[in-house]
N, C-alpha and C. Protein backbone atom coordinates (compact mmCIF):
# COMPACT_ATOMS: atom_id res chain seq x y z
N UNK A 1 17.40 -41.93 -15.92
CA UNK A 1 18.37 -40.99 -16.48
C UNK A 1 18.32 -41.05 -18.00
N UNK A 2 17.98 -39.83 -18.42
CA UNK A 2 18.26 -39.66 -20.09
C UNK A 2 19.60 -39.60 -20.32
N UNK A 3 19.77 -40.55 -21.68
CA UNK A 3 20.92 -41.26 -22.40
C UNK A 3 20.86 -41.70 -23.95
N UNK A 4 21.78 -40.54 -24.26
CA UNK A 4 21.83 -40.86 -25.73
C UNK A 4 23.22 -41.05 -26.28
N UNK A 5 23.52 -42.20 -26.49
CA UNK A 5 24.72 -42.35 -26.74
C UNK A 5 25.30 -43.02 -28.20
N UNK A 6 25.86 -42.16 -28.29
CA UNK A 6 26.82 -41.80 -30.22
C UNK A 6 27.98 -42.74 -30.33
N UNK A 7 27.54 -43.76 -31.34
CA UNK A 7 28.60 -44.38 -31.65
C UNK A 7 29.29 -45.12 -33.29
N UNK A 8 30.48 -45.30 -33.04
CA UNK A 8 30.39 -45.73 -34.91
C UNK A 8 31.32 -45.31 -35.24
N UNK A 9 31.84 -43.81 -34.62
CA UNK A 9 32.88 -42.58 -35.38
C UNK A 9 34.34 -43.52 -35.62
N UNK A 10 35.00 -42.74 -36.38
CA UNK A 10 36.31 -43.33 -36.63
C UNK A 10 37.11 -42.80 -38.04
N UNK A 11 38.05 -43.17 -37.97
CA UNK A 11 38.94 -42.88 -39.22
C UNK A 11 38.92 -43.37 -40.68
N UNK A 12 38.43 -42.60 -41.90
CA UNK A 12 38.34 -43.53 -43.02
C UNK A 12 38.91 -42.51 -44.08
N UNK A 13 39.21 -43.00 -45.15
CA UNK A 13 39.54 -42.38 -46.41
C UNK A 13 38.88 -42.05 -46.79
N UNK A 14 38.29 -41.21 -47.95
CA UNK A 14 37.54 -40.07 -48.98
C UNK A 14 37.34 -41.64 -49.45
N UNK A 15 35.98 -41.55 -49.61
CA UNK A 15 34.94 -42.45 -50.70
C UNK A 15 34.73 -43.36 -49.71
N UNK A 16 34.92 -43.49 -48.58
CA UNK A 16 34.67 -44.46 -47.55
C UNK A 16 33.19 -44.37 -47.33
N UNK A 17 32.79 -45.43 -45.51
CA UNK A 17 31.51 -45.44 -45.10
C UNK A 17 31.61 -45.73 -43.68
N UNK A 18 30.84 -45.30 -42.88
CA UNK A 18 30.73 -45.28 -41.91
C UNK A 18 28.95 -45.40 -41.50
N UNK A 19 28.98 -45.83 -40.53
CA UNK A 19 27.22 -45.77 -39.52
C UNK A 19 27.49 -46.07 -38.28
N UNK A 20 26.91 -44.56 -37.90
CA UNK A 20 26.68 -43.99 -36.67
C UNK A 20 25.48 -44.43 -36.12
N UNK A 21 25.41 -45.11 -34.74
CA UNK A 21 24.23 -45.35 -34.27
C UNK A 21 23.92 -44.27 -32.67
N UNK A 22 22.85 -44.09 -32.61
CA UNK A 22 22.79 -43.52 -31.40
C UNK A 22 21.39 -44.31 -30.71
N UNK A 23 22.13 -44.88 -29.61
CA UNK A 23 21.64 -45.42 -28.66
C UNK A 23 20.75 -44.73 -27.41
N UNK A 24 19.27 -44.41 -27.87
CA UNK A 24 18.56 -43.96 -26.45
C UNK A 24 18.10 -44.78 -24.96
N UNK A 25 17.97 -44.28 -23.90
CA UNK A 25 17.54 -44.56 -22.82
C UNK A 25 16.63 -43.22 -22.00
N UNK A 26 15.98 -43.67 -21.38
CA UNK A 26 15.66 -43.29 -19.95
C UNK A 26 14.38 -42.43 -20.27
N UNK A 27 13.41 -42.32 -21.84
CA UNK A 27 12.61 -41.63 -22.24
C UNK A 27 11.70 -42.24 -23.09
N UNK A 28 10.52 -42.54 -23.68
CA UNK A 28 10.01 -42.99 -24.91
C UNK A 28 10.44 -42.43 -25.84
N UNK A 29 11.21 -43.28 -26.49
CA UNK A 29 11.56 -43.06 -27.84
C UNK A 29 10.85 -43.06 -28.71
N UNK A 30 9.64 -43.84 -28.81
CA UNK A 30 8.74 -43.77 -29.74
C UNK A 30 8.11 -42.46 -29.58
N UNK A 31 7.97 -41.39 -28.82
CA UNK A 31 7.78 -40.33 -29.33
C UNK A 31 8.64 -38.95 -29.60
N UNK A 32 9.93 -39.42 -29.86
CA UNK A 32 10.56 -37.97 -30.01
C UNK A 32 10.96 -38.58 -31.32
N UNK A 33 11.31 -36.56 -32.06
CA UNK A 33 12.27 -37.02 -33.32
C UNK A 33 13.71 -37.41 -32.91
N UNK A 34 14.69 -37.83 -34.14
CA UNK A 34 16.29 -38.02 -33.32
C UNK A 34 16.58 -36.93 -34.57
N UNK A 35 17.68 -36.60 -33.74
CA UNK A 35 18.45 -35.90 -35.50
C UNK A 35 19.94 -35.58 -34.99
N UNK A 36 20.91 -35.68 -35.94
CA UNK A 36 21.87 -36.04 -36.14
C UNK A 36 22.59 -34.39 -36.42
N UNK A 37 23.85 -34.09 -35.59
CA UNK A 37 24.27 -32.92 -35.90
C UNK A 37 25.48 -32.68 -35.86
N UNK A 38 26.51 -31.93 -36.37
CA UNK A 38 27.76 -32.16 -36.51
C UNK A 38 28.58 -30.66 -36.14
N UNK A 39 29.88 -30.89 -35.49
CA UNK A 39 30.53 -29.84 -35.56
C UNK A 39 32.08 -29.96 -35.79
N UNK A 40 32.50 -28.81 -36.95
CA UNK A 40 33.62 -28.93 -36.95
C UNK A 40 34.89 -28.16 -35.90
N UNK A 41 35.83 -28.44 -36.56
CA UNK A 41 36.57 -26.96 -35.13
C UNK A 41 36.60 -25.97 -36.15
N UNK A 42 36.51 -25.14 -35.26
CA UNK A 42 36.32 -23.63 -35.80
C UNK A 42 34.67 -23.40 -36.75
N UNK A 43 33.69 -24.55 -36.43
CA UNK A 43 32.66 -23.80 -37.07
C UNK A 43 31.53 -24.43 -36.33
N UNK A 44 30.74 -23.93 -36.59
CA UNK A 44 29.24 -23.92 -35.84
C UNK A 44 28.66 -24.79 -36.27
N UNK A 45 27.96 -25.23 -35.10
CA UNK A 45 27.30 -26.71 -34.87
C UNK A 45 26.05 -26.28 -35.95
N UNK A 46 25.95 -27.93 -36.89
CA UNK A 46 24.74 -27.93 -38.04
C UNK A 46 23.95 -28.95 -38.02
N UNK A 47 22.96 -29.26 -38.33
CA UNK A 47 22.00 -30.18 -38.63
C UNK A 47 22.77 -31.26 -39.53
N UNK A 48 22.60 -32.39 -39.49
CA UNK A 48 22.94 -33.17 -40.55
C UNK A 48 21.83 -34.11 -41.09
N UNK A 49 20.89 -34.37 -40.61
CA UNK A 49 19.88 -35.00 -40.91
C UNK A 49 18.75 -35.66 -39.77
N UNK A 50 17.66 -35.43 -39.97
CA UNK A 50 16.51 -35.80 -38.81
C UNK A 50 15.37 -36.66 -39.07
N UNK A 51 14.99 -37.45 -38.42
CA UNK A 51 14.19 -38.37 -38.04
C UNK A 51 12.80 -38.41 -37.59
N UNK A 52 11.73 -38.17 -37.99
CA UNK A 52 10.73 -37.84 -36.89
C UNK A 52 10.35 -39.16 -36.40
N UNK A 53 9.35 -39.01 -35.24
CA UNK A 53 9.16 -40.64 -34.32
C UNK A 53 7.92 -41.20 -35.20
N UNK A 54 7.76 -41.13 -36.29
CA UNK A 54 6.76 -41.72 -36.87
C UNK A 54 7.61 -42.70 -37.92
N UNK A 55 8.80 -42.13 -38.22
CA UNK A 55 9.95 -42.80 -38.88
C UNK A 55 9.78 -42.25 -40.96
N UNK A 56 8.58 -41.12 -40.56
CA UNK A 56 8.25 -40.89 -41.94
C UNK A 56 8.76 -39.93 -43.20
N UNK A 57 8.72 -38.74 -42.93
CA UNK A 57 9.44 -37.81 -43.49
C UNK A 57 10.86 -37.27 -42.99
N UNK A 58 12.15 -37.84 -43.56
CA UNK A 58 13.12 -37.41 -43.08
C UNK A 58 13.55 -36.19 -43.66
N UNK A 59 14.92 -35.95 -42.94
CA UNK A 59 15.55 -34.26 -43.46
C UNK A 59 16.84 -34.36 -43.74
N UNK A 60 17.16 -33.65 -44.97
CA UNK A 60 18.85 -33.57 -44.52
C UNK A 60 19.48 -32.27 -45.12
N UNK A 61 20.96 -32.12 -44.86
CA UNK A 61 21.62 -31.04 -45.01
C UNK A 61 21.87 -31.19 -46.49
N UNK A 62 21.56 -30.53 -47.54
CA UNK A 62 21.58 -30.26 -48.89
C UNK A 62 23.11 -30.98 -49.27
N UNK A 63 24.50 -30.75 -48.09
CA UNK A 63 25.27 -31.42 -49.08
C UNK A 63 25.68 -32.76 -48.32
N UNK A 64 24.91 -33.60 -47.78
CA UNK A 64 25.12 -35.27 -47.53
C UNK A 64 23.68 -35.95 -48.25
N UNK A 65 22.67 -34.81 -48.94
CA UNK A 65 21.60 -35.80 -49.62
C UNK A 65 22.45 -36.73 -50.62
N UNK A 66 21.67 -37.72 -50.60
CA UNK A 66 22.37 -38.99 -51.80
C UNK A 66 23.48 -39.67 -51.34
N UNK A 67 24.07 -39.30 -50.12
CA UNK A 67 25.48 -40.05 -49.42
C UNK A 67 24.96 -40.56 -48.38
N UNK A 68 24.24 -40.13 -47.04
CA UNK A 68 23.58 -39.98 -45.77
C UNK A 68 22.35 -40.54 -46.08
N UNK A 69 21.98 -41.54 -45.13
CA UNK A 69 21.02 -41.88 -45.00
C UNK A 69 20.07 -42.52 -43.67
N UNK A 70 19.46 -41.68 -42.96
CA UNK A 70 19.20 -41.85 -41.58
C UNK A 70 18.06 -43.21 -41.31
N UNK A 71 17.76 -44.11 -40.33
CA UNK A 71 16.90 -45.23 -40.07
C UNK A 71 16.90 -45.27 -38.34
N UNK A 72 15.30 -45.64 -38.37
CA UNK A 72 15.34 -45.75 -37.03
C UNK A 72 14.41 -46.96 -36.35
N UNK A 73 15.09 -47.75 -35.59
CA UNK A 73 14.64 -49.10 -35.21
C UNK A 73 13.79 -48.79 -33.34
N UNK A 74 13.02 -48.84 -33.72
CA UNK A 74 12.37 -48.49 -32.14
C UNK A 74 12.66 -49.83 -31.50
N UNK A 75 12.49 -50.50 -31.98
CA UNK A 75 12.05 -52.09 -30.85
C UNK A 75 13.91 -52.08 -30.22
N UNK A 76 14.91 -51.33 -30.99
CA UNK A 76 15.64 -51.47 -30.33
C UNK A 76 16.30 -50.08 -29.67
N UNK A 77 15.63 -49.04 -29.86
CA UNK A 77 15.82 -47.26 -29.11
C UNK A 77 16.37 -46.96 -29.66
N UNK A 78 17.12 -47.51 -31.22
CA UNK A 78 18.55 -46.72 -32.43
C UNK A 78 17.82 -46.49 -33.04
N UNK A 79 19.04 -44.84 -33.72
CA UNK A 79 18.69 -44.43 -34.79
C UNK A 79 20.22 -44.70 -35.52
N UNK A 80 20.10 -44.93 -36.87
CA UNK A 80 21.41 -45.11 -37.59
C UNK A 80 21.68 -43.95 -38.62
N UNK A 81 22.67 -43.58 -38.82
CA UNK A 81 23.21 -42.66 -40.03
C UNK A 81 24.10 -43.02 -40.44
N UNK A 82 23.75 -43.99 -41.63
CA UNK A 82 24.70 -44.46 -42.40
C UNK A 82 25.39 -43.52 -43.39
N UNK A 83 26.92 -43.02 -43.82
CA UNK A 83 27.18 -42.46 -44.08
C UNK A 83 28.28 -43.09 -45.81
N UNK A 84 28.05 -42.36 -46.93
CA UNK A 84 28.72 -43.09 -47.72
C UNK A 84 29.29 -41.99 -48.67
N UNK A 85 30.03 -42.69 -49.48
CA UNK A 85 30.97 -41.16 -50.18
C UNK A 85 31.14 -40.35 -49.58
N UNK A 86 32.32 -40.28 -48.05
CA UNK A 86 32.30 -39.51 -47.23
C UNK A 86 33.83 -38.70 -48.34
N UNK A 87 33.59 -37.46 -47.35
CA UNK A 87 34.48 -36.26 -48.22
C UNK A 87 35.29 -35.74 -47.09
N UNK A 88 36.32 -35.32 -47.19
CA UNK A 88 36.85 -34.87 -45.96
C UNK A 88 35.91 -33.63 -45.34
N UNK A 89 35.50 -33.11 -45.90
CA UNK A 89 34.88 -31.68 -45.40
C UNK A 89 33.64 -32.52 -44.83
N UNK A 90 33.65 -34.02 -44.60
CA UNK A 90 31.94 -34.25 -43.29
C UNK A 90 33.03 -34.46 -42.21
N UNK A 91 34.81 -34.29 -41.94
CA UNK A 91 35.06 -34.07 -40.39
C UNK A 91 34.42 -33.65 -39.38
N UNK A 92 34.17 -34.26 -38.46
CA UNK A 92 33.72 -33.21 -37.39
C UNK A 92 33.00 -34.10 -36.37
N UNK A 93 32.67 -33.70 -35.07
CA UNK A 93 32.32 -34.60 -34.07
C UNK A 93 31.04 -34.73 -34.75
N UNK A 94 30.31 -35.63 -34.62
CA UNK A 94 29.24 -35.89 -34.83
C UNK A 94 28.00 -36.17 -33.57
N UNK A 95 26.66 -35.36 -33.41
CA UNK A 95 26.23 -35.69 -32.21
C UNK A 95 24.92 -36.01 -32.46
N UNK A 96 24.12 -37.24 -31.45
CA UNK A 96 22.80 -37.26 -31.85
C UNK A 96 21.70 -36.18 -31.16
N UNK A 97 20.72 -35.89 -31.01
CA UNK A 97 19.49 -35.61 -30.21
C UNK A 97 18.34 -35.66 -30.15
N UNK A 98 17.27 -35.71 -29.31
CA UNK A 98 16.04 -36.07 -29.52
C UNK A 98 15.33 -34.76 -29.27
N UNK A 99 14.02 -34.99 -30.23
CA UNK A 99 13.13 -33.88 -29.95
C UNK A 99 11.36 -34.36 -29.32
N UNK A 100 11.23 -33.92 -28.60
CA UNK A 100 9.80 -34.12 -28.03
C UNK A 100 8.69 -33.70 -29.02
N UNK A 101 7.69 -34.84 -29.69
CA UNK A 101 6.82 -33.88 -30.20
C UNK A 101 6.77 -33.89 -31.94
N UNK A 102 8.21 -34.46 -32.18
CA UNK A 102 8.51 -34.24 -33.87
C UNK A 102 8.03 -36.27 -34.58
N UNK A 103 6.69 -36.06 -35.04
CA UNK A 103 5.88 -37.16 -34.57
C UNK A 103 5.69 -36.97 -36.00
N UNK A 104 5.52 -36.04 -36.84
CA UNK A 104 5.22 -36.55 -38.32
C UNK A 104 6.42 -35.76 -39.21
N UNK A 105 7.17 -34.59 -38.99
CA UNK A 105 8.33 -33.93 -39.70
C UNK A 105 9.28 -33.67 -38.57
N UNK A 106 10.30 -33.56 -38.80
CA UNK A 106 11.40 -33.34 -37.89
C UNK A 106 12.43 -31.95 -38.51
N UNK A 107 12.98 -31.20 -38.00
CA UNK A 107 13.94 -30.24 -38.38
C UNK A 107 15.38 -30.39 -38.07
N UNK A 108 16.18 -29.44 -38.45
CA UNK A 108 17.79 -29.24 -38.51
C UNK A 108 18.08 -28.43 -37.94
N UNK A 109 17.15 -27.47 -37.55
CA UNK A 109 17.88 -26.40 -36.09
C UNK A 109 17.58 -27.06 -34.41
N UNK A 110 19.01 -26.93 -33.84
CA UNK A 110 19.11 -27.75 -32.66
C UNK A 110 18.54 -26.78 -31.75
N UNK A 111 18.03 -25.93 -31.72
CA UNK A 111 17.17 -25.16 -30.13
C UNK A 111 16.03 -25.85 -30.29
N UNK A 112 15.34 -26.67 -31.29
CA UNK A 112 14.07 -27.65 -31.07
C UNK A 112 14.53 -28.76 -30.20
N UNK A 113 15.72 -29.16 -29.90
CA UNK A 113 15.85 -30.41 -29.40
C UNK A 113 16.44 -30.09 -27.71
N UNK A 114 15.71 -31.52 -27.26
CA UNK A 114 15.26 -31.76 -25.63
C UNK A 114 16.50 -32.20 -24.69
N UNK A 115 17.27 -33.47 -25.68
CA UNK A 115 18.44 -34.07 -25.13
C UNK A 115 19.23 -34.20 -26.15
N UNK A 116 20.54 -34.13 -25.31
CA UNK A 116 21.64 -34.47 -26.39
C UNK A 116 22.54 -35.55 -25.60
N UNK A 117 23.28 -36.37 -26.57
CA UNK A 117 24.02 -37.00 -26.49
C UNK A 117 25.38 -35.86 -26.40
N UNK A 118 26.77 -37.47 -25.89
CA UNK A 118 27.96 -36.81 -26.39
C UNK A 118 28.55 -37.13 -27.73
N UNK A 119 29.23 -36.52 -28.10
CA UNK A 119 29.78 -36.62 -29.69
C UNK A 119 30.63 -37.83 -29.88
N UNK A 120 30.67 -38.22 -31.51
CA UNK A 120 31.66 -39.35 -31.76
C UNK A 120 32.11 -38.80 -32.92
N UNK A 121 33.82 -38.81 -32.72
CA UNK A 121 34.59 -38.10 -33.66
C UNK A 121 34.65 -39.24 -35.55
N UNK A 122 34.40 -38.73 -36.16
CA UNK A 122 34.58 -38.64 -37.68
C UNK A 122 35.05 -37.90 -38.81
N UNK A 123 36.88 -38.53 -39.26
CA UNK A 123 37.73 -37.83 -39.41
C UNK A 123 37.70 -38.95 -40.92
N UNK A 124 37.51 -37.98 -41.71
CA UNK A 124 37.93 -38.64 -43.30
C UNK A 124 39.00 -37.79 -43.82
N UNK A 125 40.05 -38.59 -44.21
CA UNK A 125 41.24 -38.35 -44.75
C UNK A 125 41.17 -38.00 -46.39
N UNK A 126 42.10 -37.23 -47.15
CA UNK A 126 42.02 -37.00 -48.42
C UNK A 126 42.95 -38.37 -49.34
């Protein structure tokens, strides 16, 4: 059974930090990308940053570059998104997924991706 499971989320103040790990099963991980995606209420699910399975060229959403920073440990199936100078406007569930195939670049639009996890809520206060 494929299993990707999101964890880390929680409550912090503006200028805080958080890292999100997402935990795979039931697939080789060493060959998919992971990437990290977020939704708020009332707005449409976005890319937040991606991973390819080579661990080489990452991606991210123009406004968490320099805060966000994605890593991925195969020997143990995580990927991490460490998150820093969080702002209230990064609220929002946060979800991981894997992509089949994304072996040297990885992307931010989620119709490339194979499996998804469930979300872990991340709520920064002002």
């Amino acid at each position: 059974e494929v299993q990707l499971q999101a964890s880390g989320g929680g409550l912090v103040q503006a200028g805080g930090s958080l890292r999100l790990s997402c935990a795979a099963s039931g697939f080789t991980f060493d060959d998919y990308a992971i990437g990290w995606f977020r939704q708020a209420p009332g707005k449409e699910r976005e890319g937040v940053s991606c991973i390819p399975a080579s661990g080489g060229s990452t991606s991210y959403l123009d406004s968490v570059k320099g805060r966000f920073t994605i890593s991925r440990d195969n020997a143990k199936n995580t990927v991490y998104l460490q998150m820093n100078s969080l702002k209230p406007e990064d609220t929002a569930v946060y979800y991981c997924a894997a992509d089949w195939g994304g072996w040297a670049t990885c992307v931010l639009e989620s119709p490339g991706y194979d499996y998804w996890g469930q979300g872990t809520q991340v709520t920064v206060s002002s």
